[in-house]
PDB file of N, CA and C in Angstrom:
ATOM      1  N   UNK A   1     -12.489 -34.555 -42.634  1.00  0.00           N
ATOM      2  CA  UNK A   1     -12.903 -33.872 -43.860  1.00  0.00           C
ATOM      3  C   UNK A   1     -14.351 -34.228 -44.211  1.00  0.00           C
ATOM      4  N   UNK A   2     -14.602 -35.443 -43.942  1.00  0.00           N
ATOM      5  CA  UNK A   2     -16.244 -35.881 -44.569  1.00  0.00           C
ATOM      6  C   UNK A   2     -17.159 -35.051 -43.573  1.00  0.00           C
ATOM      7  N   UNK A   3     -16.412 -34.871 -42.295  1.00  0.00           N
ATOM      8  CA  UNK A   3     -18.191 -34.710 -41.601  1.00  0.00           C
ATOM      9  C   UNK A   3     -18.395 -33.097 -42.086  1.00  0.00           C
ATOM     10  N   UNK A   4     -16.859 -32.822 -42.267  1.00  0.00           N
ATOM     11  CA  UNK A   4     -17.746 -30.975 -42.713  1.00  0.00           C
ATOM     12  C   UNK A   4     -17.482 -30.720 -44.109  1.00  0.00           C
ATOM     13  N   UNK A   5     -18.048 -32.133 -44.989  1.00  0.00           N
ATOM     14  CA  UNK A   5     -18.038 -31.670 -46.188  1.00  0.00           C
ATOM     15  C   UNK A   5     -19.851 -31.794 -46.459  1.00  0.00           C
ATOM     16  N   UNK A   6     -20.740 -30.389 -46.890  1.00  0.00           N
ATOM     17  CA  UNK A   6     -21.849 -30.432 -47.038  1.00  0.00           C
ATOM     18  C   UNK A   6     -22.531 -31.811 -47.964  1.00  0.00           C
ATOM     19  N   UNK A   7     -23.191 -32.384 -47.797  1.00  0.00           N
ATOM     20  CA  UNK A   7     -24.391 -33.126 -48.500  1.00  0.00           C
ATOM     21  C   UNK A   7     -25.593 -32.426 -49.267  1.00  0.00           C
ATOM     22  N   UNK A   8     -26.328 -32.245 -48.328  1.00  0.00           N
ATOM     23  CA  UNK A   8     -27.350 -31.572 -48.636  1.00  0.00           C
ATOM     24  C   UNK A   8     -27.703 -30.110 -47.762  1.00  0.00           C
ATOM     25  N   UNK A   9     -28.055 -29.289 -49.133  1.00  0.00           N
ATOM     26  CA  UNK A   9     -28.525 -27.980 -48.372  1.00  0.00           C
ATOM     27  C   UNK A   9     -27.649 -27.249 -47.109  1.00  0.00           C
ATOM     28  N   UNK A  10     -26.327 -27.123 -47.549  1.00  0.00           N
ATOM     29  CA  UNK A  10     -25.361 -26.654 -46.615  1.00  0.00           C
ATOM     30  C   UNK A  10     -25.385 -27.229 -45.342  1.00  0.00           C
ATOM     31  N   UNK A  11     -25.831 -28.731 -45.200  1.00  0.00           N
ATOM     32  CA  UNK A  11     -25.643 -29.477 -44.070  1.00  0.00           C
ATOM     33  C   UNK A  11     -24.883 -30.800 -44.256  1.00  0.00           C
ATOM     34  N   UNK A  12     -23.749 -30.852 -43.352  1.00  0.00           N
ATOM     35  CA  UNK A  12     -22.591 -31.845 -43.434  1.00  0.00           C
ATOM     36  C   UNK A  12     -23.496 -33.318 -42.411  1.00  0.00           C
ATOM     37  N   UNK A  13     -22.546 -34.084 -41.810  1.00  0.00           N
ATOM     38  CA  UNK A  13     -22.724 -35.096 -40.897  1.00  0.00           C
ATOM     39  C   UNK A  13     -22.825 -34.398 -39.612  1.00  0.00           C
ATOM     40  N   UNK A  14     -24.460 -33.680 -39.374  1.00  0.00           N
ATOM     41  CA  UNK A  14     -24.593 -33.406 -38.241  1.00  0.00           C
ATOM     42  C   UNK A  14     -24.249 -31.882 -38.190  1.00  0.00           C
ATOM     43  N   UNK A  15     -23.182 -31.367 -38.596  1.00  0.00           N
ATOM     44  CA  UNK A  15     -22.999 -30.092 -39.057  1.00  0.00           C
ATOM     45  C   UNK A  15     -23.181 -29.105 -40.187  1.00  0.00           C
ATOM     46  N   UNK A  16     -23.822 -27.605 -39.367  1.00  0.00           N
ATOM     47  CA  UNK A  16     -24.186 -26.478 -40.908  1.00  0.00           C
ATOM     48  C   UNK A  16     -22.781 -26.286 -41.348  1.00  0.00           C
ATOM     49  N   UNK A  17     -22.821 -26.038 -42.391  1.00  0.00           N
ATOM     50  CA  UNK A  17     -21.586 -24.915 -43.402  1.00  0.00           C
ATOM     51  C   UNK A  17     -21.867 -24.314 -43.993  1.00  0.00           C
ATOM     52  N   UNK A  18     -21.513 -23.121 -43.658  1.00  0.00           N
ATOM     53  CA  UNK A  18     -22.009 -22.182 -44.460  1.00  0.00           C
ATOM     54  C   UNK A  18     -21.085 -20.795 -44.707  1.00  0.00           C
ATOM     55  N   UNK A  19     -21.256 -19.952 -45.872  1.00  0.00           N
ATOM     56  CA  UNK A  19     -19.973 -19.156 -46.096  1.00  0.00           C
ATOM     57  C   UNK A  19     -20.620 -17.839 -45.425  1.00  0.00           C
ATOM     58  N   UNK A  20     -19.940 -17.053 -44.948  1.00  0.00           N
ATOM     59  CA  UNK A  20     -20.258 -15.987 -44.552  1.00  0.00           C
ATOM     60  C   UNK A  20     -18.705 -15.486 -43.963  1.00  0.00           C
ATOM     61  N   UNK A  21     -18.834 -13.663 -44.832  1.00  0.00           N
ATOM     62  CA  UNK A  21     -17.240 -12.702 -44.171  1.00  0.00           C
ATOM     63  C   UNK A  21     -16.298 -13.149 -45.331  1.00  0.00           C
ATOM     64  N   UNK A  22     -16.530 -14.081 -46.297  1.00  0.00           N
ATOM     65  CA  UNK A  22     -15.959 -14.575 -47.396  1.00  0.00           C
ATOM     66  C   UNK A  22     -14.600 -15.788 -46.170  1.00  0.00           C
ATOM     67  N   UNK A  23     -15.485 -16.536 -45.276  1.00  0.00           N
ATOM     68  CA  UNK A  23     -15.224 -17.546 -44.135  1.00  0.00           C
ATOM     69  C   UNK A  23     -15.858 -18.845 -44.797  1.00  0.00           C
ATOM     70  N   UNK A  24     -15.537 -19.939 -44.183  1.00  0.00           N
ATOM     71  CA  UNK A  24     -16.501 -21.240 -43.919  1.00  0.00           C
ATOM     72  C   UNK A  24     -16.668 -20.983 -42.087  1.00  0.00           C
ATOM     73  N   UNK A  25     -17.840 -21.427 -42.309  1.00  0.00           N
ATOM     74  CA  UNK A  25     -18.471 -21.235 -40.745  1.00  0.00           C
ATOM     75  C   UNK A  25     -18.841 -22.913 -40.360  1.00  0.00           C
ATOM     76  N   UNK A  26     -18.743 -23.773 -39.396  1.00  0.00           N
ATOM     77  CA  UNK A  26     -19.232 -24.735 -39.270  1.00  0.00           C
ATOM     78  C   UNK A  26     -20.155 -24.923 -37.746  1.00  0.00           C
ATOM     79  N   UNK A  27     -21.227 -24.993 -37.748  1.00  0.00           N
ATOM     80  CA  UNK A  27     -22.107 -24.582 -37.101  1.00  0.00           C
ATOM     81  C   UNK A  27     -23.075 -26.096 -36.609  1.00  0.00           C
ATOM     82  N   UNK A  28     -23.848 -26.067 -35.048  1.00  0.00           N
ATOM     83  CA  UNK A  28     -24.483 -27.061 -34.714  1.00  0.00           C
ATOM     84  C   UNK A  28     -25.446 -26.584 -33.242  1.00  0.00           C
ATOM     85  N   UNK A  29     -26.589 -26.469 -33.447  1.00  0.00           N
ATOM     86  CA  UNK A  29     -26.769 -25.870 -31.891  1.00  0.00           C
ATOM     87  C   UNK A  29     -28.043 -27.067 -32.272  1.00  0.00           C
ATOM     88  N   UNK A  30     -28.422 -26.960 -30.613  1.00  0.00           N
ATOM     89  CA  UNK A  30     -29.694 -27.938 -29.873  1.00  0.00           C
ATOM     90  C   UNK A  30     -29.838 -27.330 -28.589  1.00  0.00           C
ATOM     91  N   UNK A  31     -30.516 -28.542 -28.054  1.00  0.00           N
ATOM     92  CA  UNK A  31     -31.354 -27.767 -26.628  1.00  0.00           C
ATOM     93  C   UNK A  31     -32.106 -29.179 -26.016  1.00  0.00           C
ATOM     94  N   UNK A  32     -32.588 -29.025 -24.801  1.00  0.00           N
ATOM     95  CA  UNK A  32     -33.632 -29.495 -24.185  1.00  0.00           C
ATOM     96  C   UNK A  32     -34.071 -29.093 -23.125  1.00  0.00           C
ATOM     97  N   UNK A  33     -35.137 -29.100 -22.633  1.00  0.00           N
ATOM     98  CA  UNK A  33     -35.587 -28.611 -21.046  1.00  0.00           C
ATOM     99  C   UNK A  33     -34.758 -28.151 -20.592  1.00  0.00           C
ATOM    100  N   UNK A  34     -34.802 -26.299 -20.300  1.00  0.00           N
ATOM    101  CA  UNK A  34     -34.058 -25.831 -19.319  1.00  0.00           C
ATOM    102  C   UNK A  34     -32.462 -25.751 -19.485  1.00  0.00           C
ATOM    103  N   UNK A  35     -32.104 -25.485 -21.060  1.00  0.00           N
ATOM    104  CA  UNK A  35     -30.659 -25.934 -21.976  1.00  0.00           C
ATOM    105  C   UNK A  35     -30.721 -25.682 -23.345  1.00  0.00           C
ATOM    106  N   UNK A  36     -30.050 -24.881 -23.830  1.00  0.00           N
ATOM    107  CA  UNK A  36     -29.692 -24.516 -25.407  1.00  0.00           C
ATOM    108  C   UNK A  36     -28.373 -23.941 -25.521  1.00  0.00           C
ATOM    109  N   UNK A  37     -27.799 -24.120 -26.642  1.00  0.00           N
ATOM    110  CA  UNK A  37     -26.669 -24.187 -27.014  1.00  0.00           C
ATOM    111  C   UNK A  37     -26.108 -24.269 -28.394  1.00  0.00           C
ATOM    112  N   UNK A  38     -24.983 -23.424 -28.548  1.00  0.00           N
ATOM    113  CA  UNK A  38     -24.423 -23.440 -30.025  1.00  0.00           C
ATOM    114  C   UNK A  38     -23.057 -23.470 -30.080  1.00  0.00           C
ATOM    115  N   UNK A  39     -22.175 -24.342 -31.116  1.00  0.00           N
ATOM    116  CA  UNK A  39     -21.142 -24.116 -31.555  1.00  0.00           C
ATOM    117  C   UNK A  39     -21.198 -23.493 -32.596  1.00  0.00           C
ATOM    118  N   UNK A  40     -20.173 -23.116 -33.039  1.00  0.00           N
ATOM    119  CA  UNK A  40     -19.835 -22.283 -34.350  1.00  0.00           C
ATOM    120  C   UNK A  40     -17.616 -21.891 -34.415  1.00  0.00           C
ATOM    121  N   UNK A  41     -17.499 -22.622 -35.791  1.00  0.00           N
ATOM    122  CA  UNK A  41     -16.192 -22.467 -35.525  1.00  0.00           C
ATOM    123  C   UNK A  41     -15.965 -21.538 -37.235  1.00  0.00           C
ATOM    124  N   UNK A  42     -14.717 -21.155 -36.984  1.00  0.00           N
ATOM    125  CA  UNK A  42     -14.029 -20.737 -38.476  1.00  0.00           C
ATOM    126  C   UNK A  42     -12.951 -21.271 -38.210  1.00  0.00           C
ATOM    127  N   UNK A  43     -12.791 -22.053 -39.074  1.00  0.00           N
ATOM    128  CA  UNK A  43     -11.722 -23.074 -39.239  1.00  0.00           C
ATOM    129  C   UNK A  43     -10.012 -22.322 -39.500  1.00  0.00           C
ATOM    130  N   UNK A  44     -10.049 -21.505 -40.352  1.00  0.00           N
ATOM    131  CA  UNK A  44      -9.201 -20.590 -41.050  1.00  0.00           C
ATOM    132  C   UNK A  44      -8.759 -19.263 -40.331  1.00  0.00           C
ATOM    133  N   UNK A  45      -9.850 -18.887 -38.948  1.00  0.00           N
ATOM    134  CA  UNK A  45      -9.386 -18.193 -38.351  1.00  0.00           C
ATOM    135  C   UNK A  45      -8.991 -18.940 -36.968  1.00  0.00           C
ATOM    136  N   UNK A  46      -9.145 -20.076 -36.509  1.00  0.00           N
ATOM    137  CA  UNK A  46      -8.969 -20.564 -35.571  1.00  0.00           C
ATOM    138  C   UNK A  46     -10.018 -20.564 -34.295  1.00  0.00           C
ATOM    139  N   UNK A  47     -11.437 -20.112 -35.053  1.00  0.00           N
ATOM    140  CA  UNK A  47     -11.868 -19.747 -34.247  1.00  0.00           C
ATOM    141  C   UNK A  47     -13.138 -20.576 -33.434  1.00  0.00           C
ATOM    142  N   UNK A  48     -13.243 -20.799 -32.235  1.00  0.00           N
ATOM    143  CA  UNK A  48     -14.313 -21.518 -31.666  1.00  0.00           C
ATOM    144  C   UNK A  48     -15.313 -20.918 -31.115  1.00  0.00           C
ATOM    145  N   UNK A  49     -16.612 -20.358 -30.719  1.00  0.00           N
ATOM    146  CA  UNK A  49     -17.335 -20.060 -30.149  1.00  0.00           C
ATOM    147  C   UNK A  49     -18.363 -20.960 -29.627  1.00  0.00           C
ATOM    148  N   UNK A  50     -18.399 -20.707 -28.489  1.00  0.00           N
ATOM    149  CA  UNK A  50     -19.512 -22.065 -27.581  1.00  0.00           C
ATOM    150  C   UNK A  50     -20.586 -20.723 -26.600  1.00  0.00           C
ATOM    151  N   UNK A  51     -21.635 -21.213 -27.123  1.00  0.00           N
ATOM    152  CA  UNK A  51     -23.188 -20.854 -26.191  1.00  0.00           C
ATOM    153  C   UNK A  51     -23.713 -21.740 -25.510  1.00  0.00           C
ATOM    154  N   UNK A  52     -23.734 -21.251 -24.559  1.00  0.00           N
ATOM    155  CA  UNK A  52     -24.405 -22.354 -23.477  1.00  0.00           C
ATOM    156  C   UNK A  52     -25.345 -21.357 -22.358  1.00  0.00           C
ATOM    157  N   UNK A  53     -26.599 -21.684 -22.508  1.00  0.00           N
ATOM    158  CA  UNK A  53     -27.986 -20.912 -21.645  1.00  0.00           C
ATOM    159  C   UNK A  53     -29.026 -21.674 -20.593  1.00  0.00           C
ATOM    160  N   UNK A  54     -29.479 -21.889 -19.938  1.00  0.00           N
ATOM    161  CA  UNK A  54     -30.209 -22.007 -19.205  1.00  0.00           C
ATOM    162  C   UNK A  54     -31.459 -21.637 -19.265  1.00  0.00           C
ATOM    163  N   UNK A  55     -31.848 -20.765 -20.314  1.00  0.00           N
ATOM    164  CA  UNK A  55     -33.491 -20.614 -20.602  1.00  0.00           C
ATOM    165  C   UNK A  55     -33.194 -20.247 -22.093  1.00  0.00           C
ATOM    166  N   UNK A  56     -34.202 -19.908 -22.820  1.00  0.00           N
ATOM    167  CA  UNK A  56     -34.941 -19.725 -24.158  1.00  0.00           C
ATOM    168  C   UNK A  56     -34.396 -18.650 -24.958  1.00  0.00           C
ATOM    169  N   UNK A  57     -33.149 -18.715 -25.403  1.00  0.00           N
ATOM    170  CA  UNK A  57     -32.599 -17.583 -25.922  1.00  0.00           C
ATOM    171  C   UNK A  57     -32.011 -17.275 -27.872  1.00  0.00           C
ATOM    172  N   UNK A  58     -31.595 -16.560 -28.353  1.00  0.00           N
ATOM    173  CA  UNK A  58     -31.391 -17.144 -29.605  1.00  0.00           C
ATOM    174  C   UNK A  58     -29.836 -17.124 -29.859  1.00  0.00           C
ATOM    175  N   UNK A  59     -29.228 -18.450 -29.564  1.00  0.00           N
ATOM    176  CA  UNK A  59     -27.989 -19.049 -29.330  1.00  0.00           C
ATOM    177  C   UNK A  59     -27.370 -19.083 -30.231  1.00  0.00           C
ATOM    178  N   UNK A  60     -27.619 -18.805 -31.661  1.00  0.00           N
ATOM    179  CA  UNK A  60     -27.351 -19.046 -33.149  1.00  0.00           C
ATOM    180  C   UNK A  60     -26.740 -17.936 -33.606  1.00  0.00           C
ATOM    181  N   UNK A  61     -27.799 -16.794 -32.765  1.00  0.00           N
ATOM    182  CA  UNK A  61     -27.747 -15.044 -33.645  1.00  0.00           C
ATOM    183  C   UNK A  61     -26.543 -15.006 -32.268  1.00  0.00           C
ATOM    184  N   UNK A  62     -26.031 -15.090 -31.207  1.00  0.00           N
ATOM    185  CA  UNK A  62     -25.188 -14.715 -30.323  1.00  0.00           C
ATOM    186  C   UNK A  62     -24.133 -15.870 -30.683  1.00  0.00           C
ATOM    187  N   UNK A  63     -24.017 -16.371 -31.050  1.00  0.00           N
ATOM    188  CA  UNK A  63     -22.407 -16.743 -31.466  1.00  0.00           C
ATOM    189  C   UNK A  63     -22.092 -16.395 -32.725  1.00  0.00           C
ATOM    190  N   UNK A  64     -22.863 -15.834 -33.659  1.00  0.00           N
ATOM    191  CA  UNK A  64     -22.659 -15.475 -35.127  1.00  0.00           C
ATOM    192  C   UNK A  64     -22.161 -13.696 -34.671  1.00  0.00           C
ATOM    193  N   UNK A  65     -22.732 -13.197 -33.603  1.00  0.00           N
ATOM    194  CA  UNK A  65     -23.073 -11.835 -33.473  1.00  0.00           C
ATOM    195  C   UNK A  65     -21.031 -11.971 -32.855  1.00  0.00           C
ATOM    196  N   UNK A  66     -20.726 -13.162 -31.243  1.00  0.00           N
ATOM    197  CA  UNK A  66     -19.258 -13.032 -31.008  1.00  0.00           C
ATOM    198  C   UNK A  66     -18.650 -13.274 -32.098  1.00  0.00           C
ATOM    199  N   UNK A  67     -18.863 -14.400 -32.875  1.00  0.00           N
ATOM    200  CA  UNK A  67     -17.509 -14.460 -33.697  1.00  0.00           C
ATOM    201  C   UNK A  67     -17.489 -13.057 -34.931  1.00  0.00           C
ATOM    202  N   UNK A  68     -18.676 -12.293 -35.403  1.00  0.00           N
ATOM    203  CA  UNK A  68     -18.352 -10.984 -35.799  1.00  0.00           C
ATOM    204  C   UNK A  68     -17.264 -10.235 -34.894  1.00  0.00           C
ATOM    205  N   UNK A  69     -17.888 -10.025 -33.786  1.00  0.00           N
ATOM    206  CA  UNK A  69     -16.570  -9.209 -32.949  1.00  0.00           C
ATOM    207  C   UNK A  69     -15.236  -9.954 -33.316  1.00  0.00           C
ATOM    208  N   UNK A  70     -15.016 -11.037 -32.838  1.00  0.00           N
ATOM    209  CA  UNK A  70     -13.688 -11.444 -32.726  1.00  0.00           C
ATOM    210  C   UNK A  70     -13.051 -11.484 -34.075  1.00  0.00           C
ATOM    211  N   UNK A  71     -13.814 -11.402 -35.377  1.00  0.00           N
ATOM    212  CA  UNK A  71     -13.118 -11.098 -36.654  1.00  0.00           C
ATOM    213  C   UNK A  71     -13.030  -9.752 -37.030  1.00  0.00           C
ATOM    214  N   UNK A  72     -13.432  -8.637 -36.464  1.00  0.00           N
ATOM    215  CA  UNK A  72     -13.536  -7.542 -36.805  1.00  0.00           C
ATOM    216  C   UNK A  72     -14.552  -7.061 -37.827  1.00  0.00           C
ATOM    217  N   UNK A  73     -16.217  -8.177 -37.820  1.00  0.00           N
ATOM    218  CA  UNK A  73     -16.774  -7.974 -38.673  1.00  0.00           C
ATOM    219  C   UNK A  73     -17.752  -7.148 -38.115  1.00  0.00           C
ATOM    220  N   UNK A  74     -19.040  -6.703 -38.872  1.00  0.00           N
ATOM    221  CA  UNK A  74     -20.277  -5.860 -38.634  1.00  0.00           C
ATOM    222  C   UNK A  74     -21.090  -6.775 -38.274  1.00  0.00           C
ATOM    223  N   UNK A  75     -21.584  -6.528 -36.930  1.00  0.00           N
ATOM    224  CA  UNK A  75     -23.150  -7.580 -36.206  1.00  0.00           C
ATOM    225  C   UNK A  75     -23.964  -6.466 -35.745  1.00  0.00           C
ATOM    226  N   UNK A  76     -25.049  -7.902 -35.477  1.00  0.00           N
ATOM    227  CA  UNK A  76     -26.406  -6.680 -35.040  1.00  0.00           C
ATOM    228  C   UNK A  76     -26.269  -6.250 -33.372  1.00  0.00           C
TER     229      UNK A  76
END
């Protein structure tokens, strides 16, 4: 419960939260040389999404964009 309870500025222990779809979204991406990557879960729908790339991509807007599909929501 603590690490995905926000602190500051919709950021928990290491993890975003944030509401969106009238959801909690809990969110964490990084990267290094040649590697980027995002989680993103909805807790309430069961849902996990994992990005994982090999070059310079925007890993954040593509797991926000799957988990729209997989809820039946509107993405870009």
């Amino acid at each position: 419960k603590t690490m995905f309870t926000p602190v500051r500025d919709e950021y928990a222990c290491g993890v975003g939260v944030e509401g969106r779809w009238g959801r909690t979204l809990h969110r964490h991406g990084g990267g290094m040389p040649g590697f980027n990557s995002h989680l993103l879960r909805v807790p309430d729908a069961g849902l996990c999404v994992v990005v994982l790339v090999n070059r310079p991509a925007p890993t954040g807007r593509v797991a926000l964009d799957l988990a729209a599909i997989a809820l039946g929501e509107e993405y870009d």
